[in-house]
N, C-alpha and C. Protein backbone atom coordinates (compact mmCIF):
# COMPACT_ATOMS: atom_id res chain seq x y z
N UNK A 1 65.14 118.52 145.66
CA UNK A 1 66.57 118.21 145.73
C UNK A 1 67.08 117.97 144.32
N UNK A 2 68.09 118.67 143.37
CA UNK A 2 68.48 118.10 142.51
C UNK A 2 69.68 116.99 142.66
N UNK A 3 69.82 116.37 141.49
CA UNK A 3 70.30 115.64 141.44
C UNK A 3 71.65 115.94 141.06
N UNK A 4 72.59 115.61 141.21
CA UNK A 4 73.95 115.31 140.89
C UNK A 4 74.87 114.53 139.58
N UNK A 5 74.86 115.01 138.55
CA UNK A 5 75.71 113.45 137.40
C UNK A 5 76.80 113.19 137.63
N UNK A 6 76.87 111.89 138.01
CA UNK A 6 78.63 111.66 138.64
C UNK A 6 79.43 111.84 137.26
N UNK A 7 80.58 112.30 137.18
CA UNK A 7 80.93 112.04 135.92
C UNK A 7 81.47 110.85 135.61
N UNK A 8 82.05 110.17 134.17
CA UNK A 8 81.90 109.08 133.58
C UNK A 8 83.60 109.15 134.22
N UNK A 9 84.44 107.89 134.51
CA UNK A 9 85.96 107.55 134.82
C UNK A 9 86.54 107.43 133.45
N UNK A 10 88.00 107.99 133.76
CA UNK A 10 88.33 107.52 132.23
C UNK A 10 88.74 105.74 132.76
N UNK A 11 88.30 104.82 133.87
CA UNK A 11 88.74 103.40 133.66
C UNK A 11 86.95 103.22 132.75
N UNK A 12 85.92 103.56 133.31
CA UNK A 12 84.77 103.10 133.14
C UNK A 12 84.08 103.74 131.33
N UNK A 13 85.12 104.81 130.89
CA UNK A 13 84.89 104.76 129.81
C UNK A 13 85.84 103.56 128.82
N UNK A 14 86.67 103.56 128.88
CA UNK A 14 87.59 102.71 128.53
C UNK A 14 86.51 101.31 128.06
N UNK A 15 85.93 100.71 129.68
CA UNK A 15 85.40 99.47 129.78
C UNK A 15 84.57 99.69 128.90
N UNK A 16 83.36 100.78 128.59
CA UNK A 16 82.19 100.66 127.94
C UNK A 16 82.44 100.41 126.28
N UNK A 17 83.98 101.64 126.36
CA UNK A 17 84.45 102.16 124.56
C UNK A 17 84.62 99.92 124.02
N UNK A 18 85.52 99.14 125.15
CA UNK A 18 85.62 98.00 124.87
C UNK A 18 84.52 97.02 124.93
N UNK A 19 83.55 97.28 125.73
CA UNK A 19 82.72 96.36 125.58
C UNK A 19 81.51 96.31 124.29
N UNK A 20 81.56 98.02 123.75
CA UNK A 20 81.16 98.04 122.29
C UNK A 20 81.82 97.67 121.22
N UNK A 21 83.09 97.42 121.64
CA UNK A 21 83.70 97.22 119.96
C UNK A 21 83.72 95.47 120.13
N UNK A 22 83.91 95.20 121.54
CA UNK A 22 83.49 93.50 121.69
C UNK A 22 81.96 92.80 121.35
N UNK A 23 81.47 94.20 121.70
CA UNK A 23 79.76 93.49 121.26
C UNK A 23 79.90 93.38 119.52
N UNK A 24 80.64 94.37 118.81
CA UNK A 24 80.14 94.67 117.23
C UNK A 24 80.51 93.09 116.81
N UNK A 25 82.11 92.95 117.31
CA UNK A 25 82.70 91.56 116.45
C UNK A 25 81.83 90.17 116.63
N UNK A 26 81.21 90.06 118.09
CA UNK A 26 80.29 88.99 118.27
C UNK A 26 79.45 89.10 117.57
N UNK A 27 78.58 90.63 117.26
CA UNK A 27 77.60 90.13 116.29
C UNK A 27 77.36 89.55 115.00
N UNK A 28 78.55 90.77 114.42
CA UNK A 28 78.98 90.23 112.67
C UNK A 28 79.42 88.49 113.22
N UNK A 29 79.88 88.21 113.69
CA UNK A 29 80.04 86.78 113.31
C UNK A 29 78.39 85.94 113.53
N UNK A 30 77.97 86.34 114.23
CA UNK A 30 76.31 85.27 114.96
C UNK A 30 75.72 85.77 113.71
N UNK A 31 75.57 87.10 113.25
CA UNK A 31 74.04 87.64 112.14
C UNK A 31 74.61 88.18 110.73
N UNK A 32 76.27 88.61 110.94
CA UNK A 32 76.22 89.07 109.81
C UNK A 32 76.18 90.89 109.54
N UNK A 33 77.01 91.60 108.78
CA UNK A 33 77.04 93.13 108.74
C UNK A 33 75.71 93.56 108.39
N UNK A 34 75.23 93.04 107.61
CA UNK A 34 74.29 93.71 107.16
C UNK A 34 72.57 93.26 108.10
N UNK A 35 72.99 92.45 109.03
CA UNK A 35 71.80 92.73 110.07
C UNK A 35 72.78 93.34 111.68
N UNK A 36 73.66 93.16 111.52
CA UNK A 36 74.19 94.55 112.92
C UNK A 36 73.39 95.77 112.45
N UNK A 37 73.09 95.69 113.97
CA UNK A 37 72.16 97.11 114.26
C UNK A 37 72.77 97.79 115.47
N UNK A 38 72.94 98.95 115.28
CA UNK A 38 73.10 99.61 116.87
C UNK A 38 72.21 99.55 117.94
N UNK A 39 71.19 98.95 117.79
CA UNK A 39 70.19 98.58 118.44
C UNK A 39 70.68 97.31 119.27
N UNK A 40 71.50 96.11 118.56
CA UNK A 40 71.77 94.94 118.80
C UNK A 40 72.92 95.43 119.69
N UNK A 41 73.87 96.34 119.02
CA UNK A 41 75.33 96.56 119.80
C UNK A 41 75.02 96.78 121.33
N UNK A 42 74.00 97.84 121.15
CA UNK A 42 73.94 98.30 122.16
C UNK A 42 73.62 97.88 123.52
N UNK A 43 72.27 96.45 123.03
CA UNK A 43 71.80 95.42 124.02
C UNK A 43 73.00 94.70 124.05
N UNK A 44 73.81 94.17 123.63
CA UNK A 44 74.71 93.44 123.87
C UNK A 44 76.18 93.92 124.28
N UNK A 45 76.30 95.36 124.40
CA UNK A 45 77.14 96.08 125.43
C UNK A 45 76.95 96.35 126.44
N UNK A 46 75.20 96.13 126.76
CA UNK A 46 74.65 96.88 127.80
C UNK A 46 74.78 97.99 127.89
N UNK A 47 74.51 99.02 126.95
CA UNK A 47 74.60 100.99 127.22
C UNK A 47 73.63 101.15 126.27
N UNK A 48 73.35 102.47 126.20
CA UNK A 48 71.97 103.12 125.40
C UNK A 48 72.68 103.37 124.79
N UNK A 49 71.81 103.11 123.23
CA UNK A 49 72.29 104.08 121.80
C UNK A 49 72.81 105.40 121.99
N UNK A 50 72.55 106.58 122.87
CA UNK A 50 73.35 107.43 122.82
C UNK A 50 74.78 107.28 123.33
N UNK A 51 74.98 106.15 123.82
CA UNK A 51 76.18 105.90 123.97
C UNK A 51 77.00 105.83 123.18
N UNK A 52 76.74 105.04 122.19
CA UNK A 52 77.04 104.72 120.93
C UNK A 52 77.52 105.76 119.81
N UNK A 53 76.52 106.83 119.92
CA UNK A 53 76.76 107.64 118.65
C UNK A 53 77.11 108.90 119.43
N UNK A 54 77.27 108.71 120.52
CA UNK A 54 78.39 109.82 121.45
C UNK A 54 80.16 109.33 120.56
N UNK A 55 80.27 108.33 120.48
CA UNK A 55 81.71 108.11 120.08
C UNK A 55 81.81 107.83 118.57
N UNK A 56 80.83 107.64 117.52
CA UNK A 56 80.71 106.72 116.69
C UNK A 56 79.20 107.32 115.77
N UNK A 57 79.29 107.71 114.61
CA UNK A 57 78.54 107.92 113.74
C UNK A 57 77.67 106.92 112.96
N UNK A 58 78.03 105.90 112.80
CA UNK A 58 77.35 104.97 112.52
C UNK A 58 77.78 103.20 112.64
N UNK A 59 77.35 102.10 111.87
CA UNK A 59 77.84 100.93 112.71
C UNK A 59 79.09 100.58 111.98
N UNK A 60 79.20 101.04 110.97
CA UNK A 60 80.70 101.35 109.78
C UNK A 60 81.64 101.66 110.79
N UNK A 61 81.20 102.21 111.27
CA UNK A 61 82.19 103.61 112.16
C UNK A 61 82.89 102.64 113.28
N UNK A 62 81.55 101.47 114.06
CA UNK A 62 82.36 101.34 115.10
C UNK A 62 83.38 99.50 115.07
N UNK A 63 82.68 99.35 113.22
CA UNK A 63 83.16 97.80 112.94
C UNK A 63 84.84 97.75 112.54
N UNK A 64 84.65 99.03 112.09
CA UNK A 64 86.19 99.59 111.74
C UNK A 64 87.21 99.74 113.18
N UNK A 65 86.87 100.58 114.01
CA UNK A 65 87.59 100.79 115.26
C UNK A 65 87.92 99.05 115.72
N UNK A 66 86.75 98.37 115.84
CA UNK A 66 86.78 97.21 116.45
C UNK A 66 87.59 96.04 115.72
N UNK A 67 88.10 96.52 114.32
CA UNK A 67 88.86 95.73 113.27
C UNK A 67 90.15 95.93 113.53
N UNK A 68 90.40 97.29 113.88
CA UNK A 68 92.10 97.61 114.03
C UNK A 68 92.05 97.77 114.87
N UNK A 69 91.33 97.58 116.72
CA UNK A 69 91.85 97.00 117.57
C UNK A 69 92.38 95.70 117.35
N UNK A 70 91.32 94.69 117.04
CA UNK A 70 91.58 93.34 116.95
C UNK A 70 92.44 93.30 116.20
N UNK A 71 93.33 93.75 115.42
CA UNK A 71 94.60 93.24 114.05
C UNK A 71 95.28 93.79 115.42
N UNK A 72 95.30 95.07 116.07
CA UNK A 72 96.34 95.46 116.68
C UNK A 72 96.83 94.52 117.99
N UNK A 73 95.65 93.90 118.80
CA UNK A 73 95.73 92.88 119.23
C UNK A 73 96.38 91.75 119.12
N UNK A 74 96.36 90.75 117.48
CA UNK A 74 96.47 90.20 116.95
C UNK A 74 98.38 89.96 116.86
N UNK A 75 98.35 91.22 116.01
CA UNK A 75 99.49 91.67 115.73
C UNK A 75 100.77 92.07 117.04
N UNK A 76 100.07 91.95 118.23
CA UNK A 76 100.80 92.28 118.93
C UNK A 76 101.64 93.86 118.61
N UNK A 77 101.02 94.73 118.33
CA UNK A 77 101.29 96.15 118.00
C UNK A 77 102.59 96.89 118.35
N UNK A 78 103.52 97.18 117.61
CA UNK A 78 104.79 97.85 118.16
C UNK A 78 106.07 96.84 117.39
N UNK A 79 105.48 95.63 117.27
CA UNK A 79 106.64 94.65 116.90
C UNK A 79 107.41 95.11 115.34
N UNK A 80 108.36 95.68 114.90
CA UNK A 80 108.95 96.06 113.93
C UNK A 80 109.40 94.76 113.07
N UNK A 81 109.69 95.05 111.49
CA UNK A 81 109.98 94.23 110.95
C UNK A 81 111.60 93.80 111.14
N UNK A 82 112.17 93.17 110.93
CA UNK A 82 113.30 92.51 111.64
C UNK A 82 114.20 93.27 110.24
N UNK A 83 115.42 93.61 111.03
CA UNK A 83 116.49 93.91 109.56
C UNK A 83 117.48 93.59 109.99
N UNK A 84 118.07 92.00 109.53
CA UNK A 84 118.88 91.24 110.05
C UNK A 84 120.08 91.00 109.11
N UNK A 85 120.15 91.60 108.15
CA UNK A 85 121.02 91.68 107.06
C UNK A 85 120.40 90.51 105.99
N UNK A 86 119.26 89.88 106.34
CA UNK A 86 119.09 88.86 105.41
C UNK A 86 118.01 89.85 104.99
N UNK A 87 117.38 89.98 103.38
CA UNK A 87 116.15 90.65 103.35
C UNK A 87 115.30 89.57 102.95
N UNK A 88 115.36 88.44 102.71
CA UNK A 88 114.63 87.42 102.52
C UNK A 88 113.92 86.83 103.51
N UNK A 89 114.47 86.61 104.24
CA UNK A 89 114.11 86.11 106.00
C UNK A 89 113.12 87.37 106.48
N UNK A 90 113.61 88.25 106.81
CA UNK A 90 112.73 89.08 107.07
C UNK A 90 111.88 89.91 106.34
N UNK A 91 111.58 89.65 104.96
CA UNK A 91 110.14 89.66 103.75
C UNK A 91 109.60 88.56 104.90
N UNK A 92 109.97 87.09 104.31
CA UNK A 92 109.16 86.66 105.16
C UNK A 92 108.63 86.13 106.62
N UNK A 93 109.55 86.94 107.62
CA UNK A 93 109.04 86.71 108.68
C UNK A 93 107.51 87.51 108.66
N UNK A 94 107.90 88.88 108.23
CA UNK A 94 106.86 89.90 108.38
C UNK A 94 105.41 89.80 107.74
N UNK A 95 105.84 89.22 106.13
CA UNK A 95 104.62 88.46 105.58
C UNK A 95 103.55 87.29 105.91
N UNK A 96 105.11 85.97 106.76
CA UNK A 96 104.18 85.57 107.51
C UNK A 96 103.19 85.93 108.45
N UNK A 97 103.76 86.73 108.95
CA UNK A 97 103.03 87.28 110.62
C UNK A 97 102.01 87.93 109.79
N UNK A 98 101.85 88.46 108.72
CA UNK A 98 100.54 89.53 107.91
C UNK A 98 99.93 87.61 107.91
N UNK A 99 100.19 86.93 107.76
CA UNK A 99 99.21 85.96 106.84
C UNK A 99 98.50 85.21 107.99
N UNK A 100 98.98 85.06 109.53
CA UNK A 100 98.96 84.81 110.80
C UNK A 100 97.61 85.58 110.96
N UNK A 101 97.66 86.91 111.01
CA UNK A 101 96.73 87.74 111.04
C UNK A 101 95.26 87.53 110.15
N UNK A 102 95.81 87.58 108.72
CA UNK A 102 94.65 87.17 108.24
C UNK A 102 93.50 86.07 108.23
N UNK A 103 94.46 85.15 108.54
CA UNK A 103 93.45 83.67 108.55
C UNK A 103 93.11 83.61 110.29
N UNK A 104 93.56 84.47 111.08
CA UNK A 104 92.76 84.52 112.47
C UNK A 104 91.48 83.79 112.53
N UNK A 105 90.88 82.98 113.48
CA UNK A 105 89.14 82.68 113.25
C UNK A 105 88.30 84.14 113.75
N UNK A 106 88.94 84.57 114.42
CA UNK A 106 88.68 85.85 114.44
C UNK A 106 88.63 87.38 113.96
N UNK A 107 89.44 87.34 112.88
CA UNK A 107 89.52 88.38 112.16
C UNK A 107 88.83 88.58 110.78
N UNK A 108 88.51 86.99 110.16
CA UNK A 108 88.09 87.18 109.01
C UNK A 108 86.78 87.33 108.80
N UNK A 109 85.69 87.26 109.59
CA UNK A 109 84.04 87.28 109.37
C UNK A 109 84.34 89.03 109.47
N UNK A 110 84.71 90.13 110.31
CA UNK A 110 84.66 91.53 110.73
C UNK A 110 85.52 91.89 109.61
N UNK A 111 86.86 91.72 109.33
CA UNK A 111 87.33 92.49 108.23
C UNK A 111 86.86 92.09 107.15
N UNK A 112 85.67 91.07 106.48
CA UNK A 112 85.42 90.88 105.04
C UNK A 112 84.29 91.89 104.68
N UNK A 113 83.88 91.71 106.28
CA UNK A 113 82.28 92.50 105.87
C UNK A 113 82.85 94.37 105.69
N UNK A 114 84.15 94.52 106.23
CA UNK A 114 84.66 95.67 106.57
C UNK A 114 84.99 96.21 105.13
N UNK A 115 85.66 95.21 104.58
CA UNK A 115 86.51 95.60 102.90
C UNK A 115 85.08 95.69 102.01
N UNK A 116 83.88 95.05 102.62
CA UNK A 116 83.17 95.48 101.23
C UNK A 116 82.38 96.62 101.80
N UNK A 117 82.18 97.08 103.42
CA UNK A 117 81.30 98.42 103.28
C UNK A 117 82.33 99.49 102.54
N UNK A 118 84.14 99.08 102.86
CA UNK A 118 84.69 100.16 102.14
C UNK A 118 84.81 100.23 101.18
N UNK A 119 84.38 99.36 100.07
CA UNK A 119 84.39 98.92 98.38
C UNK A 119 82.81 100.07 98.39
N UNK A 120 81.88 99.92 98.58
CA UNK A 120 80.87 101.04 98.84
C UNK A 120 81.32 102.30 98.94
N UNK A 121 81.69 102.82 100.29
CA UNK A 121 82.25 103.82 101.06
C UNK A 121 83.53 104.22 100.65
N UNK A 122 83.67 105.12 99.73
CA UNK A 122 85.75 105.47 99.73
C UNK A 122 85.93 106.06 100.98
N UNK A 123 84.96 106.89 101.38
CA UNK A 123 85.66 107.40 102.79
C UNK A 123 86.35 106.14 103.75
N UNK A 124 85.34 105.81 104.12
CA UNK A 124 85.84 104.46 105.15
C UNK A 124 86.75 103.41 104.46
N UNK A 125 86.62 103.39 103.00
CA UNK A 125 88.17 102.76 102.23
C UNK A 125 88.84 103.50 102.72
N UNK A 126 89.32 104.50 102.75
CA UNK A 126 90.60 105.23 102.49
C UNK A 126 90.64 105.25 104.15
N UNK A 127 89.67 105.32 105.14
CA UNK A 127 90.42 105.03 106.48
C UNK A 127 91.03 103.79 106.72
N UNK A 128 90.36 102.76 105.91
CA UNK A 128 90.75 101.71 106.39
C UNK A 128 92.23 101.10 105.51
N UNK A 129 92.74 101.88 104.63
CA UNK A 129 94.26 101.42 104.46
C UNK A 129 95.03 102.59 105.33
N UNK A 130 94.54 103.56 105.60
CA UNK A 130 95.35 103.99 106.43
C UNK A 130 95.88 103.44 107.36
N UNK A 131 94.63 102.90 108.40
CA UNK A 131 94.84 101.82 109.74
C UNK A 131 95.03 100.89 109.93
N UNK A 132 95.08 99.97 108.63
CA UNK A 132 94.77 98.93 108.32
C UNK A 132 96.30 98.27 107.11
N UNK A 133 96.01 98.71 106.49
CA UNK A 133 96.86 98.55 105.23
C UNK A 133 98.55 99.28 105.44
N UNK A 134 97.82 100.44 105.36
CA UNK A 134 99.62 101.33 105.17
C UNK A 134 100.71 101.16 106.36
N UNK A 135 100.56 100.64 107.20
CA UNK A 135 100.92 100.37 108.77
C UNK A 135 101.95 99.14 108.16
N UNK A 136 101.67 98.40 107.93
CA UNK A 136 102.77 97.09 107.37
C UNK A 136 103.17 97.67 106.07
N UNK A 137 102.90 98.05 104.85
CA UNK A 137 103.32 98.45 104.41
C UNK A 137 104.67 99.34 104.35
N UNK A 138 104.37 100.27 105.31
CA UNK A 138 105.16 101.64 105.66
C UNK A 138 106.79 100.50 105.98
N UNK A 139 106.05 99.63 106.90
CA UNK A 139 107.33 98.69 107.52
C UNK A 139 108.06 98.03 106.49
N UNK A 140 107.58 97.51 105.29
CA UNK A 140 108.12 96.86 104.38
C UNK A 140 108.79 98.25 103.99
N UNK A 141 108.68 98.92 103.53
CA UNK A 141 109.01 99.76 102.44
C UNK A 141 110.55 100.26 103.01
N UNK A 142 110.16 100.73 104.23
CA UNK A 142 111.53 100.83 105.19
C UNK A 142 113.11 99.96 105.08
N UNK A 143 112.38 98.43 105.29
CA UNK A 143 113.16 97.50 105.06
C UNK A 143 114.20 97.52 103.67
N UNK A 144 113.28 97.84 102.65
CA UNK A 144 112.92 97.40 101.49
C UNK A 144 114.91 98.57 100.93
N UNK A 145 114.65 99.71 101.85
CA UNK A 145 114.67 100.80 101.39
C UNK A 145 115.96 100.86 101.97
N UNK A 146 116.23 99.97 103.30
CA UNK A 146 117.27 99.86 103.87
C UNK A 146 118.45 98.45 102.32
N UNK A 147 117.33 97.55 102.40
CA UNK A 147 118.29 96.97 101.36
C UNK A 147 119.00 97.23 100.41
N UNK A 148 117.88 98.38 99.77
CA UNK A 148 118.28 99.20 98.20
C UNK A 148 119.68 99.90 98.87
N UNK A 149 119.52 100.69 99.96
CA UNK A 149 121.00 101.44 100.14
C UNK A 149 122.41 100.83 100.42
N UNK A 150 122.54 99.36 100.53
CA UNK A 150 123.41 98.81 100.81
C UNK A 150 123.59 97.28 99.27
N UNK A 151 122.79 98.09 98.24
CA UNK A 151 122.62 97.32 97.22
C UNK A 151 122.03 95.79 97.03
N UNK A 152 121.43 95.65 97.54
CA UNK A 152 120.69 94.07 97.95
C UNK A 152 119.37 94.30 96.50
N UNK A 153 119.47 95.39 96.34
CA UNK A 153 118.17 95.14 95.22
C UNK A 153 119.03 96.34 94.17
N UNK A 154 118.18 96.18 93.42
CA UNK A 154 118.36 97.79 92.20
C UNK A 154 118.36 98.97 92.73
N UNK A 155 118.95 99.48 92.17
CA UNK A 155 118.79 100.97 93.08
C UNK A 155 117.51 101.95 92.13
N UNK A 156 117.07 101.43 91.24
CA UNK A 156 116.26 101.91 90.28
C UNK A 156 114.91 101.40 90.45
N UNK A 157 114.91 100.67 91.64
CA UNK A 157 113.54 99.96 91.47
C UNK A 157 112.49 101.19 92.34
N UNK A 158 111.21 100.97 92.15
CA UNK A 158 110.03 101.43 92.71
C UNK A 158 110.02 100.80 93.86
N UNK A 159 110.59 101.03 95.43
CA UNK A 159 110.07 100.07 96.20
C UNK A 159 108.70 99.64 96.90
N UNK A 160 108.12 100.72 96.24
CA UNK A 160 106.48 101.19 96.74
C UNK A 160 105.77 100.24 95.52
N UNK A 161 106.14 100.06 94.77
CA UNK A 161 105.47 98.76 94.07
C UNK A 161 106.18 97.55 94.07
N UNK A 162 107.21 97.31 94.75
CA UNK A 162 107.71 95.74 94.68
C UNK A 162 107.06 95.63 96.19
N UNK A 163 106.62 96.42 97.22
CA UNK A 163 105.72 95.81 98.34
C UNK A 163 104.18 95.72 97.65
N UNK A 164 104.28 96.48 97.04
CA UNK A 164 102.58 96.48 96.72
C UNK A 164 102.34 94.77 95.74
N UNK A 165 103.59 94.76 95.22
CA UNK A 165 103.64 93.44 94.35
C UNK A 165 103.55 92.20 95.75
N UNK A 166 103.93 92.59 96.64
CA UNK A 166 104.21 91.18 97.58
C UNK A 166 102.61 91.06 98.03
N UNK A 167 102.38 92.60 98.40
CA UNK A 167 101.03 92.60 99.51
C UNK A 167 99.66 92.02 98.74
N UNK A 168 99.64 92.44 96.87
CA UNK A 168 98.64 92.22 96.36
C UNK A 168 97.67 90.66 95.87
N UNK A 169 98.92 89.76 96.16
CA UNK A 169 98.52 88.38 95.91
C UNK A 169 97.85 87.79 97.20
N UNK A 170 98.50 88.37 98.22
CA UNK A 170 98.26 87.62 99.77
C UNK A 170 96.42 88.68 100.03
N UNK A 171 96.39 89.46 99.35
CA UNK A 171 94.54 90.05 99.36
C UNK A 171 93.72 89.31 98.58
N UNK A 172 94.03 89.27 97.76
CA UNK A 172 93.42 88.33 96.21
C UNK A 172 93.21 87.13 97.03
N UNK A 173 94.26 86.65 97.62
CA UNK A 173 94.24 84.99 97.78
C UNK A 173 92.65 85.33 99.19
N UNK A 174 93.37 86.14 100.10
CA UNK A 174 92.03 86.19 101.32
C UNK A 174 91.09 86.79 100.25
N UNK A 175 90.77 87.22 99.65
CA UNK A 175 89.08 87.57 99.23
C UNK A 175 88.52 87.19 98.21
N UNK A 176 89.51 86.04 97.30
CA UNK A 176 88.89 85.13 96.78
C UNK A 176 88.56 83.54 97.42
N UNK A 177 89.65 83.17 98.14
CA UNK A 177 89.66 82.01 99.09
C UNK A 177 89.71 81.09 97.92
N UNK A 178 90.13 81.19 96.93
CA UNK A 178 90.73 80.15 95.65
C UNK A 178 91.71 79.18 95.61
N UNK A 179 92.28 79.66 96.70
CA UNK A 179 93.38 78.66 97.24
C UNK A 179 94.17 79.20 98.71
N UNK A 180 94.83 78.30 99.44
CA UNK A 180 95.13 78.26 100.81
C UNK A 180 95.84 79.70 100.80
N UNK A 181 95.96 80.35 102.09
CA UNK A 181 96.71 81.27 102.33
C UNK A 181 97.70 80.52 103.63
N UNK A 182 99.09 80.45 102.91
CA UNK A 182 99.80 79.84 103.96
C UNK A 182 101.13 80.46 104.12
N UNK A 183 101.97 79.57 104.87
CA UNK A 183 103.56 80.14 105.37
C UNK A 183 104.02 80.02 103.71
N UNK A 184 104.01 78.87 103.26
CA UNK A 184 104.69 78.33 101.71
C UNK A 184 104.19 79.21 100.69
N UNK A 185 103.00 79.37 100.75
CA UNK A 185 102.58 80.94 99.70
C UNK A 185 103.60 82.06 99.92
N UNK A 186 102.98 82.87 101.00
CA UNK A 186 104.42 83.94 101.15
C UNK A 186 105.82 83.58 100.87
N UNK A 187 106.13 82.81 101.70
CA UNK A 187 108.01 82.06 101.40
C UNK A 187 108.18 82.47 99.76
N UNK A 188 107.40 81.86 98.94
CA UNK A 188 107.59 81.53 97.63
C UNK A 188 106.99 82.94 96.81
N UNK A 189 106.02 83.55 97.15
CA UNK A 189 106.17 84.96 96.32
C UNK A 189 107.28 86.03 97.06
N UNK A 190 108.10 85.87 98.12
CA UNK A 190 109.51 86.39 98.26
C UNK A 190 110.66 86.10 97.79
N UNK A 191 110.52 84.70 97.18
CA UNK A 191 111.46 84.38 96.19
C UNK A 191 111.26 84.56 94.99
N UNK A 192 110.23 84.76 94.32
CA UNK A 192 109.91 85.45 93.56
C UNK A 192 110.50 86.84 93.27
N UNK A 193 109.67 87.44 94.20
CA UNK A 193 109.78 88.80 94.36
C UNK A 193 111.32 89.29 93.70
N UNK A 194 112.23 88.36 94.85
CA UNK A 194 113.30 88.98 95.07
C UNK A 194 114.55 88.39 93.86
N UNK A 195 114.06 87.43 93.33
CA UNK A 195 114.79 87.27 91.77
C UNK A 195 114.28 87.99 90.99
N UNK A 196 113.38 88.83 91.01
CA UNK A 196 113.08 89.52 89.89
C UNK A 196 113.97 90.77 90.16
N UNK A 197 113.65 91.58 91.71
CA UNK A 197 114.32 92.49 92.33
C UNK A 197 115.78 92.40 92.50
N UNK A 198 116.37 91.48 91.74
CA UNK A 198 117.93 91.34 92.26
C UNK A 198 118.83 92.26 91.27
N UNK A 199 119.79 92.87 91.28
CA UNK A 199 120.60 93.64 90.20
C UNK A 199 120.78 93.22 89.28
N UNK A 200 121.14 94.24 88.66
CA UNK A 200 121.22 93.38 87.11
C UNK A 200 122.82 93.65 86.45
């Protein structure tokens, strides 16, 4: 009699694709990136390694997916930056909510170990500002871009480096941990920001 392979559901793939990217984040926090093993993921998803590298090339591969679920999670995904005619208020609503994100208890053991396999890896760097990085960005710049046309800033300015100026202190501050990352940090490099950015 042969046998039959039921095929896989797309609900029951779904569950498995989630219960691996839930196993990766538990581990990096209990052992750490550099003892995650797909060996470990896998006992602790309950599925066989070919499961694994059916979707996923290596454990880079699936700490990343499981990073920008969780921000997307986090982030509550879809929420746009606010353009309320104030551009100050909404620098920092949006910055806050980036800084919300970062200090998560949950986000920071998976994305630290994440920024240094991609400090290694440019490939997996360069995915990970794509998914990661350029996503808020893109939103600032928008904003940024809406202000410049109704004269709220210079019309001469770079707005792709006065976000990169906002975004680059609030990284520094998470990956040195030299000092607090808070609401009053952001508030205050948008006032910054934006006296420097004001017309002249």
């Amino acid at each position: 009699m042969s046998s039959r392979r039921v095929p896989e559901t797309a609900r029951s793939r779904r569950r498995t694709h989630s219960a691996i990217l839930d196993a990766t984040l538990e581990l990096v926090h209990e052992v750490g990136y550099p003892k995650l093993t797909i060996e470990g993921v896998a006992a602790r998803a309950g599925v066989g390694k070919q499961t694994i590298y059916r979707w996923w090339p290596s454990k880079a591969a699936i700490l990343r997916d499981a990073v920008v679920c969780l921000t997307e999670d986090i982030a509550r995904t879809g929420i746009a930056i606010p353009d309320t005619g104030d551009l100050e208020a909404d620098l920092k609503a949006v910055l806050r909510s980036t800084v919300d994100i970062m200090i998560h208890p949950g986000y920071d053991a998976p994305a630290r170990a994440l920024a240094a396999v991609g400090i290694a890896d440019p490939e997996l760097g360069e995915e990970l500002a794509v998914h990661l990085v350029e996503p808020t960005l893109h939103l600032c710049l928008e904003r940024l871009g809406s202000a410049q046309r109704i004269g709220q800033i210079a019309p001469d300015i770079d707005t792709r480096i006065a976000v990169e100026m906002l975004a680059g202190p609030l990284a520094r501050r998470w990956l040195l941990r030299d000092a607090p990352l808070t609401h009053e940090y952001v508030d205050a490099l948008v006032d910054i920001a934006l006296h420097g950015l004001a017309p002249r």
